[in-house]
C-alpha atoms as a PDB file:
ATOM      1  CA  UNK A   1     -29.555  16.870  10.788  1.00  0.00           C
ATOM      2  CA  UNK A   2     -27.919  14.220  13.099  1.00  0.00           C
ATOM      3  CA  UNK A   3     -28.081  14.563  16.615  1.00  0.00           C
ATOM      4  CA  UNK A   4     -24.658  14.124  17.565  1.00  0.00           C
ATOM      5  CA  UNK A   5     -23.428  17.183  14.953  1.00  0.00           C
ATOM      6  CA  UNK A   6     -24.516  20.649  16.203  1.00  0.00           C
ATOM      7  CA  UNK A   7     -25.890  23.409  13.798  1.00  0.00           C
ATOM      8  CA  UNK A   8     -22.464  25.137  13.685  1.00  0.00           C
ATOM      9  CA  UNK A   9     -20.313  22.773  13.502  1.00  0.00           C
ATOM     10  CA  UNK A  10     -19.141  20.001  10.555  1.00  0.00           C
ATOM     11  CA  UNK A  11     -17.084  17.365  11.346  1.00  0.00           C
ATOM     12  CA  UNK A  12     -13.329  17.493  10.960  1.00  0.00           C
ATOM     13  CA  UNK A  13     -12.082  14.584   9.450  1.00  0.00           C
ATOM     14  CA  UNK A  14      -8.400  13.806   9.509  1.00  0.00           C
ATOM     15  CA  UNK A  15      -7.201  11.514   6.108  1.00  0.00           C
ATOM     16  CA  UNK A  16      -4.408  10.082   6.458  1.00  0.00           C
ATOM     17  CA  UNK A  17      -3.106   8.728   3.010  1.00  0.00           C
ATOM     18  CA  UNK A  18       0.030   8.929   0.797  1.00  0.00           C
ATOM     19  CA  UNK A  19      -1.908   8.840  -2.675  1.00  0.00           C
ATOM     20  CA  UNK A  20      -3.131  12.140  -3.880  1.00  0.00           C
ATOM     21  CA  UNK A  21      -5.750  10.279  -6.061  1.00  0.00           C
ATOM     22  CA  UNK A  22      -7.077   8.620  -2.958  1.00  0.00           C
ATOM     23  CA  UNK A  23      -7.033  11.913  -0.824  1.00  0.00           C
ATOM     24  CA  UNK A  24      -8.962  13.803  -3.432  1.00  0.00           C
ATOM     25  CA  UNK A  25     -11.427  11.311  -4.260  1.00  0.00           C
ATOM     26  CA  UNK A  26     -12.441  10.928   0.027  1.00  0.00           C
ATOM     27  CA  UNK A  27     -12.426  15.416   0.274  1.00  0.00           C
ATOM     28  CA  UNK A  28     -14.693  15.406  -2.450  1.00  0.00           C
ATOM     29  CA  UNK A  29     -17.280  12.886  -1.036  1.00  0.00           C
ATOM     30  CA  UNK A  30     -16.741  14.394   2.568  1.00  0.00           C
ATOM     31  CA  UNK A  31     -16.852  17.681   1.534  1.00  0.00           C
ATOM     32  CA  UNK A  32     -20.187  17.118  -0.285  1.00  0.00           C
ATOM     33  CA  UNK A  33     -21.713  16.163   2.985  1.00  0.00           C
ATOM     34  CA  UNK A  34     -20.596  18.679   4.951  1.00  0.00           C
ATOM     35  CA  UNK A  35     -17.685  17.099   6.476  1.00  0.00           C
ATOM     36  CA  UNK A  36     -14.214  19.502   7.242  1.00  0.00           C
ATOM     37  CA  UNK A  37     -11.379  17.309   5.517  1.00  0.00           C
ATOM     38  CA  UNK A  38      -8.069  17.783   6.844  1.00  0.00           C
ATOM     39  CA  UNK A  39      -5.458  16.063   4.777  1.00  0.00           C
ATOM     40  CA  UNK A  40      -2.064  14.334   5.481  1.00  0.00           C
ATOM     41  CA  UNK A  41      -0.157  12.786   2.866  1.00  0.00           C
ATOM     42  CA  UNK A  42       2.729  10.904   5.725  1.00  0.00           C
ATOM     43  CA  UNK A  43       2.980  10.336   9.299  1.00  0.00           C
ATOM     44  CA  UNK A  44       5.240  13.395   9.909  1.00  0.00           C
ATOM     45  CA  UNK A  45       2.347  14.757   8.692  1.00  0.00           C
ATOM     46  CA  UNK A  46      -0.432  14.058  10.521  1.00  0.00           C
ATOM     47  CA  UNK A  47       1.212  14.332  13.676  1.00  0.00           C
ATOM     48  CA  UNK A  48       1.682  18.111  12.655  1.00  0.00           C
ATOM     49  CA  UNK A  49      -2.013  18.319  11.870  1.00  0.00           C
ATOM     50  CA  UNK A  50      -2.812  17.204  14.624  1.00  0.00           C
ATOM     51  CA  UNK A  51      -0.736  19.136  16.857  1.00  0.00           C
ATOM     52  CA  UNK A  52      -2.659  22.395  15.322  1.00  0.00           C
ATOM     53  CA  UNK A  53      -6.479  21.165  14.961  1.00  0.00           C
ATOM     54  CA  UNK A  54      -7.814  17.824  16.820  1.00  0.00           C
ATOM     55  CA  UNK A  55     -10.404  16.269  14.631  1.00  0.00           C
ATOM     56  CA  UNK A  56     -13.738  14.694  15.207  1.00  0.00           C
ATOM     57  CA  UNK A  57     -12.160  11.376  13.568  1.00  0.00           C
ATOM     58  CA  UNK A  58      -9.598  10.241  11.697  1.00  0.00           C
ATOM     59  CA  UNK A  59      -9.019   8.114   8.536  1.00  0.00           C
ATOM     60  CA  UNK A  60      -5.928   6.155   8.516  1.00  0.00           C
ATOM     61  CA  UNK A  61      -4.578   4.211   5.402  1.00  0.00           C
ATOM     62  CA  UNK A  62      -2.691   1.337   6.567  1.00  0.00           C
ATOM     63  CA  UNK A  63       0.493   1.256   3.764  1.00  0.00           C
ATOM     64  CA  UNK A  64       2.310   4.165   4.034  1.00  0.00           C
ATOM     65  CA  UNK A  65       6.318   4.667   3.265  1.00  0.00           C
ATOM     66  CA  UNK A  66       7.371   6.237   6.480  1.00  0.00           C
ATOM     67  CA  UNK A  67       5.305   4.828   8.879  1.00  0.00           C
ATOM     68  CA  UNK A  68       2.656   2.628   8.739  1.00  0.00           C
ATOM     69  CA  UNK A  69      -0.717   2.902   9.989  1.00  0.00           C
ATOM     70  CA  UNK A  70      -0.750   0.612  12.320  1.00  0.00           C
ATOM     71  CA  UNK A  71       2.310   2.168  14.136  1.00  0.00           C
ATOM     72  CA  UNK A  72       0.917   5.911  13.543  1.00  0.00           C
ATOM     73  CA  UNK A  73      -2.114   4.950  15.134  1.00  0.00           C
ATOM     74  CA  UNK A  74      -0.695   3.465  17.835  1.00  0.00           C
ATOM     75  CA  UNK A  75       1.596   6.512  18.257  1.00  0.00           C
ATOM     76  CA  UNK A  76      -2.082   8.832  18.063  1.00  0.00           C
ATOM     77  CA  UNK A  77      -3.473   6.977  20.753  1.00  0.00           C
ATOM     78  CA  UNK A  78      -0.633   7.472  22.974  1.00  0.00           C
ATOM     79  CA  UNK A  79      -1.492  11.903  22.633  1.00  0.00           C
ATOM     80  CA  UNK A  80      -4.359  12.465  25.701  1.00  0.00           C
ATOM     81  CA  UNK A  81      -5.838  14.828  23.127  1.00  0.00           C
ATOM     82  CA  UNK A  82      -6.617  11.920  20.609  1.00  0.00           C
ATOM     83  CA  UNK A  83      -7.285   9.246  23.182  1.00  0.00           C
ATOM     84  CA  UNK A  84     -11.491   9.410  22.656  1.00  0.00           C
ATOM     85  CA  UNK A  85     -10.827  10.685  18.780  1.00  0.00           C
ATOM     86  CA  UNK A  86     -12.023   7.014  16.733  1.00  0.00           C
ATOM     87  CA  UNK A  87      -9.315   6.093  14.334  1.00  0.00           C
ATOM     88  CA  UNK A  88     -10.933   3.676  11.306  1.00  0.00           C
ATOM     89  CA  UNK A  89      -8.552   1.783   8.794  1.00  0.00           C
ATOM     90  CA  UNK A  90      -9.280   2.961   5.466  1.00  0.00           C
ATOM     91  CA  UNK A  91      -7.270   0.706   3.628  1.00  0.00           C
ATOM     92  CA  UNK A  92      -6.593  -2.213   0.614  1.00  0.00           C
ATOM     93  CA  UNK A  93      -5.416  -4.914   3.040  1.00  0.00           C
ATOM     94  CA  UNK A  94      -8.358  -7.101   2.938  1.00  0.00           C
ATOM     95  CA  UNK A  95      -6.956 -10.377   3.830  1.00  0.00           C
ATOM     96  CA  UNK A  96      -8.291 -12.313   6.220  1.00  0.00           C
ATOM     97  CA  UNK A  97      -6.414 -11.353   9.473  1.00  0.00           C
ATOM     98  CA  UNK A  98      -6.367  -8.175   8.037  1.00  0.00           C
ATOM     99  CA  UNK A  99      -9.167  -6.514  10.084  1.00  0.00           C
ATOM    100  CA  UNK A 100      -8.192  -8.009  13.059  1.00  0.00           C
ATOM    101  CA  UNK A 101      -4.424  -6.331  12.808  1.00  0.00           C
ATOM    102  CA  UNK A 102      -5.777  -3.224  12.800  1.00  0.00           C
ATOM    103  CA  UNK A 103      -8.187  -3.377  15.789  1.00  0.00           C
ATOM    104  CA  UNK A 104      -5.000  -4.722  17.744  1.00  0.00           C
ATOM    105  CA  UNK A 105      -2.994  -1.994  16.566  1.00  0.00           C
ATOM    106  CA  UNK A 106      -6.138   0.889  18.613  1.00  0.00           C
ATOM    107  CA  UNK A 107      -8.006   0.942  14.920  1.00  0.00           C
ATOM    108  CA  UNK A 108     -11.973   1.880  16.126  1.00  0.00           C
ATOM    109  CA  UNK A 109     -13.033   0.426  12.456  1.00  0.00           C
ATOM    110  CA  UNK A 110     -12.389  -0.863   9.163  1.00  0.00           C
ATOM    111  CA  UNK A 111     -13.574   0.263   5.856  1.00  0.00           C
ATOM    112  CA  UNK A 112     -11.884  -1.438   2.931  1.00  0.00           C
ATOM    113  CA  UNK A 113     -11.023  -0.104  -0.059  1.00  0.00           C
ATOM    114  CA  UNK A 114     -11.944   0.442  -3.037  1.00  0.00           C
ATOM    115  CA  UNK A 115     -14.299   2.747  -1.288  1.00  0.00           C
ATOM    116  CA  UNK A 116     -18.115   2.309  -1.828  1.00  0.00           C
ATOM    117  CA  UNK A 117     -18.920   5.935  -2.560  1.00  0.00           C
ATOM    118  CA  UNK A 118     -22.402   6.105  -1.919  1.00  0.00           C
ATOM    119  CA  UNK A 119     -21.805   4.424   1.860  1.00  0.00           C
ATOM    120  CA  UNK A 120     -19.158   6.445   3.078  1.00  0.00           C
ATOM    121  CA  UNK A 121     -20.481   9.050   4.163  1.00  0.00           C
ATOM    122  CA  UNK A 122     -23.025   7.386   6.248  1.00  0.00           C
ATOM    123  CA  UNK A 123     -20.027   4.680   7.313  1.00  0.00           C
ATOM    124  CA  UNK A 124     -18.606   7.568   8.740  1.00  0.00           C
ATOM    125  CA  UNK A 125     -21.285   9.260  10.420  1.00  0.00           C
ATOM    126  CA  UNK A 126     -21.588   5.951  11.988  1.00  0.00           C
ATOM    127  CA  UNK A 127     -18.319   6.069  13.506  1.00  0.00           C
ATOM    128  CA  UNK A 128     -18.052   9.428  14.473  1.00  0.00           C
ATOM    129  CA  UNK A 129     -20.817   8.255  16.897  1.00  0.00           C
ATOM    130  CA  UNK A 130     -18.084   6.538  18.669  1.00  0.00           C
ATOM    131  CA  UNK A 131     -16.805   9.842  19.576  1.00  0.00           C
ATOM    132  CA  UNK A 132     -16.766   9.806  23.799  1.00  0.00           C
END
């Protein structure tokens, strides 16, 4: 077991993505390696979830219809709660510039997409070593 997750305990994970595909595809992988998987298919969304359960880390998908990722994580910085909670860009924009947007915009990390399945799970135990 890793040291930073305690016998009792998984991780909560927080998805934040409009595509159900996407959603299910991440829950199962998580889910298969012990990870909690919270799900939010919007903004609105998420900042319910959030309100009721705050999670180890969050995975935000940039494009969104209502609000975009960069501007929802922004706003989830901004709640003391979430302030030490590490936000990573799980998204398709891979341009170059791309990475560096969402690191401006309070991002901790950047995992593009299409998702390497047999990495992500260790991608994100790497990141939820940011946790303060």
């Amino acid at each position: 077991m890793d040291n930073f997750l305690s016998d009792e305990n998984q991780p909560i994970i927080l998805y934040v993505e409009d595509n159900p595909d996407n959603r299910t595809l991440v829950r199962r992988i998580l889910m298969a390696y012990d990870f909690t998987v919270l799900e939010a298919g919007s903004a609105a969304q998420a900042l319910e979830v959030v309100r009721d359960q705050v999670p180890d880390l969050i995975l935000m998908d940039i494009n969104m219809p209502d609000i975009d990722g960069y501007t929802l994580t922004s706003q989830l910085k901004d709640v003391p709660e979430l302030f030490n909670v590490p936000i990573i860009a799980l998204t398709a924009n891979v341009m170059k510039g791309d990475r560096e947007r969402s690191l401006e915009a309070g991002c901790d990390g950047y995992i593009q997409k299409p998702i390497d399945v047999d990495t992500l799970p260790t991608q994100i135990r790497r990141f939820l070593s940011l946790k303060r």
